[in-house]
Protein backbone atom coordinates (compact mmCIF):
# COMPACT_ATOMS: atom_id res chain seq x y z
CA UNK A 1 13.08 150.41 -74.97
CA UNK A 2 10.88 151.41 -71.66
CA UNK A 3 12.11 154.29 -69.23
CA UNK A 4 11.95 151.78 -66.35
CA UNK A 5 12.39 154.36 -64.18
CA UNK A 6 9.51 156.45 -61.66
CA UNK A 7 11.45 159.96 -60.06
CA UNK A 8 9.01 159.91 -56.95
CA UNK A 9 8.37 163.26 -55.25
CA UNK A 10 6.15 163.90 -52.00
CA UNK A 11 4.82 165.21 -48.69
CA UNK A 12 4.57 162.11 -47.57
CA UNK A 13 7.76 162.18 -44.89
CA UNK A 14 9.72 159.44 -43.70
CA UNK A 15 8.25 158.87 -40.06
CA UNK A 16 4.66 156.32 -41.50
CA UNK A 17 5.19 153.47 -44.08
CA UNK A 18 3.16 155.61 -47.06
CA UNK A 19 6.23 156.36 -49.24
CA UNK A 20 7.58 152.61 -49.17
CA UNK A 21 3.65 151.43 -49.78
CA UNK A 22 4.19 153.75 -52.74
CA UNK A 23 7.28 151.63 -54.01
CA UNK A 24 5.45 148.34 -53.20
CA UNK A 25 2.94 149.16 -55.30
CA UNK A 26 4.89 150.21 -58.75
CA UNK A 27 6.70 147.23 -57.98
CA UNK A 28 3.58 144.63 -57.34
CA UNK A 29 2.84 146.02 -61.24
CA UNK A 30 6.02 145.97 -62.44
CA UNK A 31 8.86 143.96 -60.67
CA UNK A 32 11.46 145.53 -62.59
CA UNK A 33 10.83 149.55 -62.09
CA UNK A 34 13.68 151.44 -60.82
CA UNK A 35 12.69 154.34 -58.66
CA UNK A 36 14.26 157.55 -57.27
CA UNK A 37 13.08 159.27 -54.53
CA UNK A 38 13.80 163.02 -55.10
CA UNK A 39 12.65 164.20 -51.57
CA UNK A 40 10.05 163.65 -49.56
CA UNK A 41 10.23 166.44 -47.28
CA UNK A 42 7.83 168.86 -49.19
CA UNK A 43 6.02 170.67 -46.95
CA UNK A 44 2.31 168.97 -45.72
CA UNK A 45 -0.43 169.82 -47.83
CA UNK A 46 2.07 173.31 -49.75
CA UNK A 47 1.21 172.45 -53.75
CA UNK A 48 3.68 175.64 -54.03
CA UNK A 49 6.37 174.18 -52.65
CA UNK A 50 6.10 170.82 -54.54
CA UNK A 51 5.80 172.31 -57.57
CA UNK A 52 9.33 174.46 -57.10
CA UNK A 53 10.94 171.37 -56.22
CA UNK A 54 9.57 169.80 -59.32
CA UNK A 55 10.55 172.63 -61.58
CA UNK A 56 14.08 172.38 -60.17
CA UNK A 57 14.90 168.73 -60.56
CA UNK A 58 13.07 167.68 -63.92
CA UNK A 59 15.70 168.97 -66.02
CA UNK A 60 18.46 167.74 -64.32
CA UNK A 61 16.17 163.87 -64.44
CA UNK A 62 17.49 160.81 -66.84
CA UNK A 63 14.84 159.32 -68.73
CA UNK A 64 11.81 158.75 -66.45
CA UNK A 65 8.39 158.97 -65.48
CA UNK A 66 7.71 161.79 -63.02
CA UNK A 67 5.77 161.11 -60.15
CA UNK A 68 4.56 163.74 -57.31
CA UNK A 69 1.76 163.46 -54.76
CA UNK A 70 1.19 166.75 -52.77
CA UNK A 71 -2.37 166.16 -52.84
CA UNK A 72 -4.82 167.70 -50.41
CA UNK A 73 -7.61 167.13 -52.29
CA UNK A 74 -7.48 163.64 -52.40
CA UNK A 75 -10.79 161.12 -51.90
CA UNK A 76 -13.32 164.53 -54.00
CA UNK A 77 -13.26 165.13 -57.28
CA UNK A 78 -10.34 166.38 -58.20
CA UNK A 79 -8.97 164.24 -61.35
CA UNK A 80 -5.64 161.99 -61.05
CA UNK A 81 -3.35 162.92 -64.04
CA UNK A 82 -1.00 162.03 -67.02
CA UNK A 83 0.82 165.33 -68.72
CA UNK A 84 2.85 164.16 -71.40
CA UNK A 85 5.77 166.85 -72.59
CA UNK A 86 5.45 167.92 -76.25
CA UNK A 87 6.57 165.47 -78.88
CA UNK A 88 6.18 162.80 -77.08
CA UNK A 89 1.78 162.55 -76.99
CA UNK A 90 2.14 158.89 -77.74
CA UNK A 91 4.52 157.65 -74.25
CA UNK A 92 7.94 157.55 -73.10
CA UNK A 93 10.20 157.54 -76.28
CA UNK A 94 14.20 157.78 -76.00
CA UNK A 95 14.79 161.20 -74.16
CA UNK A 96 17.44 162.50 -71.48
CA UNK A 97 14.70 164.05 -69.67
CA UNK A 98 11.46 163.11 -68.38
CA UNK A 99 8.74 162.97 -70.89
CA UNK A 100 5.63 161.79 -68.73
CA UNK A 101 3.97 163.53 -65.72
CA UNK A 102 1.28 161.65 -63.13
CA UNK A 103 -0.06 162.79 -60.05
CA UNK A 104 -3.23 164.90 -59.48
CA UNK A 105 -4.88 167.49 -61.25
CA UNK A 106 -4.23 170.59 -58.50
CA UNK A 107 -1.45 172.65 -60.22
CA UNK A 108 1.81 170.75 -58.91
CA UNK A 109 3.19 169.15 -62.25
CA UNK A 110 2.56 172.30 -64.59
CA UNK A 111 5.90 174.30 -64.10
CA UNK A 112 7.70 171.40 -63.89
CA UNK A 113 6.07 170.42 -67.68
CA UNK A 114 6.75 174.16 -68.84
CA UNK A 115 10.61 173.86 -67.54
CA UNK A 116 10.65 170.29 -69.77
CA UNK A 117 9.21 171.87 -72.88
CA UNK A 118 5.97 172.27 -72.84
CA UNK A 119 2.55 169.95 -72.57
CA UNK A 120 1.37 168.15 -75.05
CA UNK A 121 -1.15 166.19 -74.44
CA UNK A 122 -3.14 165.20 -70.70
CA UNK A 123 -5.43 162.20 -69.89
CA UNK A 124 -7.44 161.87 -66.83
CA UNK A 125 -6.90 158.47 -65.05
CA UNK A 126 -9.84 156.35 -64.42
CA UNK A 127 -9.95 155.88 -60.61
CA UNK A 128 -8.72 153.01 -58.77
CA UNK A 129 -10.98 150.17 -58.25
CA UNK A 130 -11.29 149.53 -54.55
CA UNK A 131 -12.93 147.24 -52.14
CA UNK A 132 -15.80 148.88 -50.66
CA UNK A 133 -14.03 148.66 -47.20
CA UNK A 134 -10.76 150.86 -48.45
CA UNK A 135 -11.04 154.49 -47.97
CA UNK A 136 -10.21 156.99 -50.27
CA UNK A 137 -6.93 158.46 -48.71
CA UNK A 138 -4.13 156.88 -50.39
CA UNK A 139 -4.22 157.73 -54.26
CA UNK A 140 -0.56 157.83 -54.13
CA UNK A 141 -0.41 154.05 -53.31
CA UNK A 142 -3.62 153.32 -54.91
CA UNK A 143 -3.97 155.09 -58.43
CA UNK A 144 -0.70 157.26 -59.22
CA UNK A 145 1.85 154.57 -58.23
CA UNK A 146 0.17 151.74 -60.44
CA UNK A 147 -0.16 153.78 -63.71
CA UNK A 148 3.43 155.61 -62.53
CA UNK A 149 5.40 152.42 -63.15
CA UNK A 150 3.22 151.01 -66.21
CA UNK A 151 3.81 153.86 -67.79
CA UNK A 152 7.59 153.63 -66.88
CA UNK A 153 7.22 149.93 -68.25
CA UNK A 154 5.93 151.27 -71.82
CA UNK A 155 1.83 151.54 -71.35
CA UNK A 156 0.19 154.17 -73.66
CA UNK A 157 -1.27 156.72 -71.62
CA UNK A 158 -4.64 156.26 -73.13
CA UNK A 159 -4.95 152.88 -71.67
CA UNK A 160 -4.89 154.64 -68.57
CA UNK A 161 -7.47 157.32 -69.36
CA UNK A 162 -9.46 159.70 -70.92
CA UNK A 163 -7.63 162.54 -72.95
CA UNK A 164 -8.37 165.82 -71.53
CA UNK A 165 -7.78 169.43 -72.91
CA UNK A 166 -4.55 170.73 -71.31
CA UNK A 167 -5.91 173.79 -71.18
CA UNK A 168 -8.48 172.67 -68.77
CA UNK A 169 -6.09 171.38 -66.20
CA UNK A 170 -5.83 173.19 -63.15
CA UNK A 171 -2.69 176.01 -62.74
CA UNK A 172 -1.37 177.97 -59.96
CA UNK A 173 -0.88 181.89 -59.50
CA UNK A 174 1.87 183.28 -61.11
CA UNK A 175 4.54 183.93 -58.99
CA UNK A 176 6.38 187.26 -58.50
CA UNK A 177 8.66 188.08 -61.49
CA UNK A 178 12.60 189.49 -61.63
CA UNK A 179 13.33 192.75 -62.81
CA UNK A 180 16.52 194.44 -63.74
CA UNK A 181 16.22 197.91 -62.89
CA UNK A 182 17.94 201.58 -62.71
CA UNK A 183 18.25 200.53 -58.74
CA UNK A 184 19.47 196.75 -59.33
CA UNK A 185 17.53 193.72 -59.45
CA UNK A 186 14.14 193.36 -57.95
CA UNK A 187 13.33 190.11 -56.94
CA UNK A 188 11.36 187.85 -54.49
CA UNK A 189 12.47 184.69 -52.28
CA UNK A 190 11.31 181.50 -54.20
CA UNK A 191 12.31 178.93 -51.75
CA UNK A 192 14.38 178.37 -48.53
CA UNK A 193 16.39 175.64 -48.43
CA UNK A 194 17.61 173.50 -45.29
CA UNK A 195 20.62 175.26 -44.77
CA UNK A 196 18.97 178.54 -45.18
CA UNK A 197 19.82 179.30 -48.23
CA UNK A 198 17.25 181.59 -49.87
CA UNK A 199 16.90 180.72 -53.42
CA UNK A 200 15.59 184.48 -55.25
CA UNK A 201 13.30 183.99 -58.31
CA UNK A 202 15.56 185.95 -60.48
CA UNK A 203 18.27 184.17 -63.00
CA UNK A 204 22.03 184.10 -62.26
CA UNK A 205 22.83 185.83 -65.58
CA UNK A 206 20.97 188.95 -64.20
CA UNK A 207 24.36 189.15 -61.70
CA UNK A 208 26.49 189.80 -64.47
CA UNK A 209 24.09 192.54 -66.23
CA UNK A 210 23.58 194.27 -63.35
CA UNK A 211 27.65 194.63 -62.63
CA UNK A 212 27.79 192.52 -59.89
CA UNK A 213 30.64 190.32 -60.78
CA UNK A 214 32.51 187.80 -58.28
CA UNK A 215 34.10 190.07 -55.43
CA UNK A 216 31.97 193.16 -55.68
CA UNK A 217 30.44 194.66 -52.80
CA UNK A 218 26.43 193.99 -52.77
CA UNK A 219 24.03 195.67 -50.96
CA UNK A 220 20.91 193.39 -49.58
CA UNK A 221 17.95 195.30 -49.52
CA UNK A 222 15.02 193.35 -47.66
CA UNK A 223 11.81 193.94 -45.57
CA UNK A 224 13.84 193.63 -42.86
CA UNK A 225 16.86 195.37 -43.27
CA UNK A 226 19.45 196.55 -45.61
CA UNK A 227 22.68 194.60 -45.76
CA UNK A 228 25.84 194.65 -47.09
CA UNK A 229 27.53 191.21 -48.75
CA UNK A 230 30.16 189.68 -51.54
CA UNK A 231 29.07 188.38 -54.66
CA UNK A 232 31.04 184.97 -55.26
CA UNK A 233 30.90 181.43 -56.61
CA UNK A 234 31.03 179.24 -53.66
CA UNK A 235 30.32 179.49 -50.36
CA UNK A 236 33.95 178.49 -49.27
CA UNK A 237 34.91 181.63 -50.94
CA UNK A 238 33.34 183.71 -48.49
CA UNK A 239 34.79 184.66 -45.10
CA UNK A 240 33.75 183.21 -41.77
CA UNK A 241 30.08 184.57 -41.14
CA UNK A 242 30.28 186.41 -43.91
CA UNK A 243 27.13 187.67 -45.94
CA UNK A 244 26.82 186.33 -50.04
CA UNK A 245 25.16 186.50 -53.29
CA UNK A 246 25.58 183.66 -55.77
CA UNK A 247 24.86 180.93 -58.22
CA UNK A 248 22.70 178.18 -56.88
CA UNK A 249 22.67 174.99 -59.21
CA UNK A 250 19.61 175.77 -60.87
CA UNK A 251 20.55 178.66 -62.13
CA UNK A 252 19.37 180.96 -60.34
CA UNK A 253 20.76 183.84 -57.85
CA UNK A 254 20.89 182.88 -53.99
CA UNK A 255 21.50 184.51 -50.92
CA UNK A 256 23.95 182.63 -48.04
CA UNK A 257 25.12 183.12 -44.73
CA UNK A 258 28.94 181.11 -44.49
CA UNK A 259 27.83 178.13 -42.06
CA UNK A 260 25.09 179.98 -41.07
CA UNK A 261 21.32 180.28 -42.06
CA UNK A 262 21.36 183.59 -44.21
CA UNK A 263 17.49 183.36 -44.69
CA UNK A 264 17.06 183.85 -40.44
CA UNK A 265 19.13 186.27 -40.36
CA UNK A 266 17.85 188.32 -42.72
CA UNK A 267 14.08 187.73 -41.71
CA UNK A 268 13.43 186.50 -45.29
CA UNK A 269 10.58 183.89 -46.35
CA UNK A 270 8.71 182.69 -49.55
CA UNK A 271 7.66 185.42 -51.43
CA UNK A 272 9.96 188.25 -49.56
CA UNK A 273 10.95 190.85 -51.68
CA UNK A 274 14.50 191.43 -52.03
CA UNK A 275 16.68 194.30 -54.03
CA UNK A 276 19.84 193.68 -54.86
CA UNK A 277 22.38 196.38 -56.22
CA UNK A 278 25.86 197.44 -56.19
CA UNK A 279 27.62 198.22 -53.13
């Protein structure tokens, strides 16, 4: 039995008709694809930030092809994309998690493949075949979408493409690592959320090894200032305006302001360093 189903992730915002284009075209292959659309509030043109988001949601995906266009290099020669997740080189095969990757070559699907286990195998898409009068702007309606929901609908990737090495695909730098220390746990901001939320790079499990256990004290140490706050479970849990360190769900440690934006008032960003220790 085919996946079916296309998770669609991209820059592409809601305001022009691109990311409904994008759904016309998986279906004008495929009439009976079901898509999601995970977000499409990435930041323009931030490969970074797409591939967080990514790395974050493909675990928690049914069954599915994975598609994401963050693509600033679109229309030279960067290559278009299929990443298939180990033990499964051959297409989608019964799974509860995504086992196919497609969008282009610049770094954005490769954590999210690492989270799901791994790659296994890659193929380079053969470009679309346009009329001479198209231009070369639109690969997410154009090539990604197209092989996205044939590939949903069963195709072998190699009918798409030409296998590549995975080693030769294209990765991003390695982000800042956690630490548990002497002090407490060094860390960096990953990602800000909407609320303000500042998701840290280090694991939630690191809370409990470093003795800060639901209602200790915690003291905030970031470029900015130093802080005190209350390490909890939920946000409710914390008084009103009150300063905390928790569990987001992805398993990792966050940093909240109760109905406030903790990440403004703390002067913290992507990539911020942060120490957090006992209070």
């Amino acid at each position: 039995m085919s996946a079916s189903l296309v998770a669609f992730c991209s820059d592409f915002g809601l305001d022009d008709p691109f990311v409904g284009l994008c759904h016309a075209a998986m279906l004008a292959v495929e009439p009976g694809t079901r898509i999601v659309d995970l977000t499409h509030g990435i930041p323009p043109q931030d490969i970074a930030a797409g591939a967080l988001v990514l790395a974050d949601a493909a675990p928690w995906l049914p069954r599915a092809v994975l598609m994401a266009v963050v693509d600033p290099g679109v229309g030279t020669d960067r290559r278009g994309i299929v990443v298939a997740i180990k033990g499964n080189a051959g297409g989608v095969r019964a799974s509860d998690r995504p086992r196919l990757l497609v969008g282009p070559d610049n770094g954005l699907l490769i954590e999210a493949a690492n989270v799901l286990g791994g790659i296994g195998a890659a193929w380079a898409l053969r470009p679309a075949e346009l009329p001479s009068h198209h231009g070369m702007t639109f690969d997410g309606r154009d090539l990604f979408a197209p092989a996205a929901a044939r590939l949903a609908a069963g195709a072998n990737p190699g009918a798409l493409g030409e296998a590549i090495e995975p080693a030769t695909l294209v990765t991003l730098r390695q982000r800042h690592a956690a630490a548990l220390t002497r002090e407490g746990i060094d860390t960096h901001v990953r990602a800000v959320d909407r609320y303000g939320n500042a998701q840290l790079t280090a694991p939630a499990a690191l809370l409990a090894e470093a003795g800060l256990t639901p209602g200790e004290a915690v003291v905030i140490d970031a470029a900015q200032a130093t802080t005190y706050g209350r390490v909890t479970q939920a946000f409710a849990n914390l008084p009103p305006a009150g300063l905390g360190v928790l569990p987001d769900a992805f398993g990792r440690i966050q940093i909240a302001l109760r109905d406030g934006d903790a990440a403004a008032a703390l002067g913290l960003h992507r990539g911020a360093a942060v120490r957090l220790s006992l209070g």
